[in-house]
Protein backbone atom coordinates (compact mmCIF):
# COMPACT_ATOMS: atom_id res chain seq x y z
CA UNK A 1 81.73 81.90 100.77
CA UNK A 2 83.54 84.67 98.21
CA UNK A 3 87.39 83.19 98.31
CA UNK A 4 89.57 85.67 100.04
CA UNK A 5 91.77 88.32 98.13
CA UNK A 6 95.31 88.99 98.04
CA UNK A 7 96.69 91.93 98.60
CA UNK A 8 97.73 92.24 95.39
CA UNK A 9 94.68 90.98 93.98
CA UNK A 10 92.52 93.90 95.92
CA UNK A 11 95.27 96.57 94.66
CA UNK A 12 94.41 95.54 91.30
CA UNK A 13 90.59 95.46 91.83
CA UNK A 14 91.02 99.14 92.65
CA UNK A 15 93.31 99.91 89.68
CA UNK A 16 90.77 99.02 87.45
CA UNK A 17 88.11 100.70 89.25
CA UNK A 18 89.64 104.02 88.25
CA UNK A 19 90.78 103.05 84.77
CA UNK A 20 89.09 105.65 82.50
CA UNK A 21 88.82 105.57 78.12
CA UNK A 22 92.15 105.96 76.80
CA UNK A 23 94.10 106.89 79.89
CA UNK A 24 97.84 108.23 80.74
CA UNK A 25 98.72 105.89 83.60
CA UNK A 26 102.31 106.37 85.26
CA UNK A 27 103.46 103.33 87.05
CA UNK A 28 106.37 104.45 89.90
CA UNK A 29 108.85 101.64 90.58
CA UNK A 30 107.56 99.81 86.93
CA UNK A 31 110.54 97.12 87.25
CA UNK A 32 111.41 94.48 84.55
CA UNK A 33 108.14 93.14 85.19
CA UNK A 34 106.48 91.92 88.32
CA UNK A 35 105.52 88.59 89.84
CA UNK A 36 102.49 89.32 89.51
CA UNK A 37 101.59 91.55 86.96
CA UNK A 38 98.23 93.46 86.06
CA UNK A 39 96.35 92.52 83.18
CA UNK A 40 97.42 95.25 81.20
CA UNK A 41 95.98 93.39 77.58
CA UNK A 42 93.12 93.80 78.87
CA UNK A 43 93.55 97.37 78.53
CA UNK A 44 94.85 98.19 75.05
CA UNK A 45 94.12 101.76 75.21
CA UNK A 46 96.39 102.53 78.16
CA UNK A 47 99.48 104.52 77.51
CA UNK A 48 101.60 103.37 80.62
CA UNK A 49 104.82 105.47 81.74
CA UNK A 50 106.80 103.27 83.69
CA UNK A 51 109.50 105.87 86.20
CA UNK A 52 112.30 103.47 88.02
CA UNK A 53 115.54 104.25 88.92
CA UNK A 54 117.09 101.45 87.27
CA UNK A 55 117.92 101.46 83.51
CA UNK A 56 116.87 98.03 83.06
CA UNK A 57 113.33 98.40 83.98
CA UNK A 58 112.97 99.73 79.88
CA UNK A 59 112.87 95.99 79.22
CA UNK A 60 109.08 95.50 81.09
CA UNK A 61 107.19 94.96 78.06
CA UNK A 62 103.89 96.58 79.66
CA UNK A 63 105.50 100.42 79.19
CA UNK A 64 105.43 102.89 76.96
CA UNK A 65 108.41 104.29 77.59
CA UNK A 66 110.65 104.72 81.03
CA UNK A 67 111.21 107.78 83.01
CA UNK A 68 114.45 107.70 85.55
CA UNK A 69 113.51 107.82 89.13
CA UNK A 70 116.98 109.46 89.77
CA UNK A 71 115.53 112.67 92.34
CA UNK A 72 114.18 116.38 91.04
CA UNK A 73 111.67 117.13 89.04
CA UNK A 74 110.11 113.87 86.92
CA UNK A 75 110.26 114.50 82.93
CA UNK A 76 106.95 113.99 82.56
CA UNK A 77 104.84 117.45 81.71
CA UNK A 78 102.19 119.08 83.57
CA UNK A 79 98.79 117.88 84.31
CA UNK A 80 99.56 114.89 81.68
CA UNK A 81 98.83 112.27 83.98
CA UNK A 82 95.32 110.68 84.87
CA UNK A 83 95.95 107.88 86.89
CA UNK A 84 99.10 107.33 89.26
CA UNK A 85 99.97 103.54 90.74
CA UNK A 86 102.75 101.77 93.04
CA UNK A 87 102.58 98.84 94.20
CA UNK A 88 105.03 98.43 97.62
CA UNK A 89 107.01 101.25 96.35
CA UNK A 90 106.28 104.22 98.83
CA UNK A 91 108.73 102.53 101.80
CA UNK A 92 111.90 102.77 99.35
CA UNK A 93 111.29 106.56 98.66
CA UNK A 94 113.46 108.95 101.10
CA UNK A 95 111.86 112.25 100.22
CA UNK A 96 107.93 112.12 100.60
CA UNK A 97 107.58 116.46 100.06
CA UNK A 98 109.29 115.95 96.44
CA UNK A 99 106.93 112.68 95.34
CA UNK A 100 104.23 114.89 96.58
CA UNK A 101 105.42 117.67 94.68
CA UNK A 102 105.67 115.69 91.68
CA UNK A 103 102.53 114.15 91.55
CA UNK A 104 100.84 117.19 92.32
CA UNK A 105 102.45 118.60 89.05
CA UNK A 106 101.75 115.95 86.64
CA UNK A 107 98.60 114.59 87.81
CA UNK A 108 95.48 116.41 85.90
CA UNK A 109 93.37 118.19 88.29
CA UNK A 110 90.57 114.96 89.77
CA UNK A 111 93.40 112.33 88.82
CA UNK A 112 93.98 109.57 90.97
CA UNK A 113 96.83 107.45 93.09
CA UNK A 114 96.11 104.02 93.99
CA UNK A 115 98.58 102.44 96.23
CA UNK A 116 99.97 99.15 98.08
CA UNK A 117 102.28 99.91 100.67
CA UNK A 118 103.88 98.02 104.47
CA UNK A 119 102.21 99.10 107.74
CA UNK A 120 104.66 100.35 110.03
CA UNK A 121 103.46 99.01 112.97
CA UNK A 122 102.84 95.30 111.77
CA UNK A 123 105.99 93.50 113.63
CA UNK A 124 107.54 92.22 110.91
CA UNK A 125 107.56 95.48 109.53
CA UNK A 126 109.13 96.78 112.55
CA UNK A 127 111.93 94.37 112.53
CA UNK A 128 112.73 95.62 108.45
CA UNK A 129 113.69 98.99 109.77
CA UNK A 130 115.77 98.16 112.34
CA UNK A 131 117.83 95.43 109.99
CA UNK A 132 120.62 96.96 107.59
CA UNK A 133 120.11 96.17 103.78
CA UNK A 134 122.45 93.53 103.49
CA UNK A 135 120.89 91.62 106.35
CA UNK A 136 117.17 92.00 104.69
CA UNK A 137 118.85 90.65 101.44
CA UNK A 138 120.74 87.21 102.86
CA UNK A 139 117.63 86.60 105.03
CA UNK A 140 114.97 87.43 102.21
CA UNK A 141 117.79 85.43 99.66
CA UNK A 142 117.73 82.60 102.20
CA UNK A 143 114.23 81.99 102.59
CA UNK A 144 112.38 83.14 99.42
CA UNK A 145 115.21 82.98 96.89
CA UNK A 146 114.60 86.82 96.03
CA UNK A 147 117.68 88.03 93.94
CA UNK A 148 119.47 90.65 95.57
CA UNK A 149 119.44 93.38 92.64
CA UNK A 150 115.62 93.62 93.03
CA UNK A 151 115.87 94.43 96.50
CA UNK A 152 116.35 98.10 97.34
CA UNK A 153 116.72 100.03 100.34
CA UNK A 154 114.33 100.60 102.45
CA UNK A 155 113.51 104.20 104.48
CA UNK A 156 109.79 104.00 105.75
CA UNK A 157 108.82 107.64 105.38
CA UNK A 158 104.98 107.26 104.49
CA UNK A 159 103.75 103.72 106.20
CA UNK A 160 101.77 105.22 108.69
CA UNK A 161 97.82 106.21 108.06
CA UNK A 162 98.63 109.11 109.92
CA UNK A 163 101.84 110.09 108.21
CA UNK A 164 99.72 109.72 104.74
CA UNK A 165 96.41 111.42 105.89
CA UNK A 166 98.78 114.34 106.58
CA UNK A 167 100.76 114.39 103.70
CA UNK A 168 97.29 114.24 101.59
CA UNK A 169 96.17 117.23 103.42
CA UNK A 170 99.42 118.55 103.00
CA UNK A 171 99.08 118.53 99.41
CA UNK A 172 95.75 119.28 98.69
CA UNK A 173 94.75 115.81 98.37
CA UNK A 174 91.69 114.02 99.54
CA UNK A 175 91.39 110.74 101.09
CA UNK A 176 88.80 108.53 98.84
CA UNK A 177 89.91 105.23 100.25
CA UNK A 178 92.27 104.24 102.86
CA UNK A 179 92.43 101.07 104.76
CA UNK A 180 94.79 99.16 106.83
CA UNK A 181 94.24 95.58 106.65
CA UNK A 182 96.00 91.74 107.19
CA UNK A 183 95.06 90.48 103.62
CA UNK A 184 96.94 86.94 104.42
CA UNK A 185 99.44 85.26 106.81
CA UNK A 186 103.01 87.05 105.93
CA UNK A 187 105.15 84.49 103.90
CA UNK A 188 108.59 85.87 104.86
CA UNK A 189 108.94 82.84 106.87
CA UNK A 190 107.03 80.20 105.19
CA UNK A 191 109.50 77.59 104.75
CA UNK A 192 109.99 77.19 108.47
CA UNK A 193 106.96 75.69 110.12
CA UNK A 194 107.32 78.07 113.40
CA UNK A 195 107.74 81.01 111.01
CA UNK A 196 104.76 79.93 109.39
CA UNK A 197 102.75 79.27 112.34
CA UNK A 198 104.01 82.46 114.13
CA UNK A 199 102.49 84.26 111.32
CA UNK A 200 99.87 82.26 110.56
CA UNK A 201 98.75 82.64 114.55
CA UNK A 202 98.96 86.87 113.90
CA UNK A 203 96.75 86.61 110.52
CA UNK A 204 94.05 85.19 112.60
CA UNK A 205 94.34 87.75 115.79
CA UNK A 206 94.20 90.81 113.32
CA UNK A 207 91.34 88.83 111.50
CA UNK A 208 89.10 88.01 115.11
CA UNK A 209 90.26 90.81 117.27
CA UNK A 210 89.60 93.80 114.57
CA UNK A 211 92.67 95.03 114.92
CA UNK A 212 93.99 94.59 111.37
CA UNK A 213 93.08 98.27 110.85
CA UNK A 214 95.69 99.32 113.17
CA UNK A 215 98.58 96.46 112.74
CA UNK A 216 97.60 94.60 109.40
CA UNK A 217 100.47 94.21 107.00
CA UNK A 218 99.57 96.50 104.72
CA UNK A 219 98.02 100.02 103.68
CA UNK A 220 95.88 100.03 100.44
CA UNK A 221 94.83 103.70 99.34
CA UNK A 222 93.58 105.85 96.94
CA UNK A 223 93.94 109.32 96.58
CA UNK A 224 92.52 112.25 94.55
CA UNK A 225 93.96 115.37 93.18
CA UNK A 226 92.09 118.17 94.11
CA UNK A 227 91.25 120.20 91.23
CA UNK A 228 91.47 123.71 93.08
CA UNK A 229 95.42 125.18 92.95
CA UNK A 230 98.02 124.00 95.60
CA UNK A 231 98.12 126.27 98.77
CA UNK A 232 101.01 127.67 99.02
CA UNK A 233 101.81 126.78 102.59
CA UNK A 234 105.31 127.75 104.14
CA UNK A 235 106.00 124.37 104.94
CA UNK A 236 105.75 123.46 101.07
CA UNK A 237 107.12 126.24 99.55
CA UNK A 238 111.02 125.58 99.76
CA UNK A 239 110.00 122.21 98.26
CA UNK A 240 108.30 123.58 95.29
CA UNK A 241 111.18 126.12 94.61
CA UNK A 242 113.81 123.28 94.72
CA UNK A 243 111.17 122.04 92.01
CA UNK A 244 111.22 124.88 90.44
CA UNK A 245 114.87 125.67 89.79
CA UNK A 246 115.64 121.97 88.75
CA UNK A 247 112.92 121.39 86.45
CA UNK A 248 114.16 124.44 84.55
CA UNK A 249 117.06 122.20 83.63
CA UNK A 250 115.07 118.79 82.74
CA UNK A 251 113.99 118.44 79.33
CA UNK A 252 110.31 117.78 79.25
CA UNK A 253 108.82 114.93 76.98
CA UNK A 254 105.83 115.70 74.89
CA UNK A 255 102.23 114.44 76.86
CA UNK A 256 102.09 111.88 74.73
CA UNK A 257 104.51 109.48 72.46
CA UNK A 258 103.46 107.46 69.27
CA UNK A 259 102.42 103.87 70.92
């Protein structure tokens, strides 16, 4: 019997699926480095932009070079882009129409974004939304030993299937993959043996019942650009002006920098 893959594990399965010759990968929410980090040596071809809010994330060894993640228009140019990636990222990002305004810009037309994000409606999920940031941090301090500058606020805007379908639609985006699955019993709460039992109990309900495709932990997808020009939609238009008027102050990096 194959073992059984991580979430992680499968998100990185499907990054390398879509890793073309000599490819202009951005990585949003790049980090110092991760705790479990791709196999990017394997890969020495890769120019990776790493785009973070925080300053210190130009010390992940993996990047290129660092793009702030600060709102407005990314400095990244055009249509430079051929493969997009996050990795539990999406649920700390406030304003879905301008990520989806970015990407559309600096994705090439056919490019590709391959994500790892929380279900919504998985209960422990649930729970996160309703608890303030401070009480996430003690209790995720408390029982995983997670240091409270890498834990950010959370808002929950795009951890839905529906809420993403839509926005992909929205955006002239097709849905190539999309699945909604309980990869493994949630650890939040393994050093308690209830916790670990609760959760343990759930992993194998979603895994006989089915119904990990509708409350599963987590939402793996990939998405394509569609090479055809954005519809100008009213509902996306005062984004793309906003866009528009702040990218005219942003100073835009050449495609590519010397490696």
């Amino acid at each position: 019997m194959a073992a059984r893959l991580s979430d992680w594990q499968t998100y990185h399965e499907w990054v390398e699926d879509r890793i073309g010759p000599d490819p202009t990968i951005l990585k949003i929410g790049c980090g110092r480095d991760d705790l479990t980090p791709f196999p990017w040596r394997r890969y020495p071809d890769v120019h990776l932009i790493g785009l973070d809010p925080d300053p210190l994330a130009a010390a992940n060894l993996h990047i290129s070079r660092l793009v702030p993640f600060n709102g407005g228009p990314w400095r990244i140019p055009p249509e430079s882009v051929d493969l997009v990636i996050c990795r539990y990222v999406l649920e700390h990002i406030a304003e879905r129409e301008e990520l989806f305004a970015n990407l559309r810009r600096v994705m090439r037309p056919g490019a590709r974004l391959v994500f790892l994000t929380p279900n919504l409606w998985h209960p422990a999920v649930l729970i996160s939304k309703v608890l303030p940031t401070t009480c996430k941090q003690r209790i995720l301090r408390w029982t995983m030993g997670a240091d409270e500058q890498d834990l950010f606020p959370t808002h929950y805007q795009m951890n839905t299937a529906r809420i993403l379908r839509s926005l992909a639609d929205r955006w002239d985006f097709s849905v190539e993959r999309l699945v909604t699955h309980e990869f493994e019993p949630c650890k939040y709460l393994d050093e308690f043996s209830v916790g670990f039992g609760t959760f343990y109990a759930y992993f194998r309900l979603m895994s006989v019942t089915g119904l990990g495709r509708l409350l599963g932990a987590s939402i793996l997808a990939e998405f394509r650009k569609h090479p055809r020009p954005l519809r100008h939609a009213p509902a996306r238009v005062e984004v793309l002006v906003k866009m528009e008027s702040r990218e005219s102050a942003a100073c835009l990096l050449p495609a590519r920098l010397s490696k």
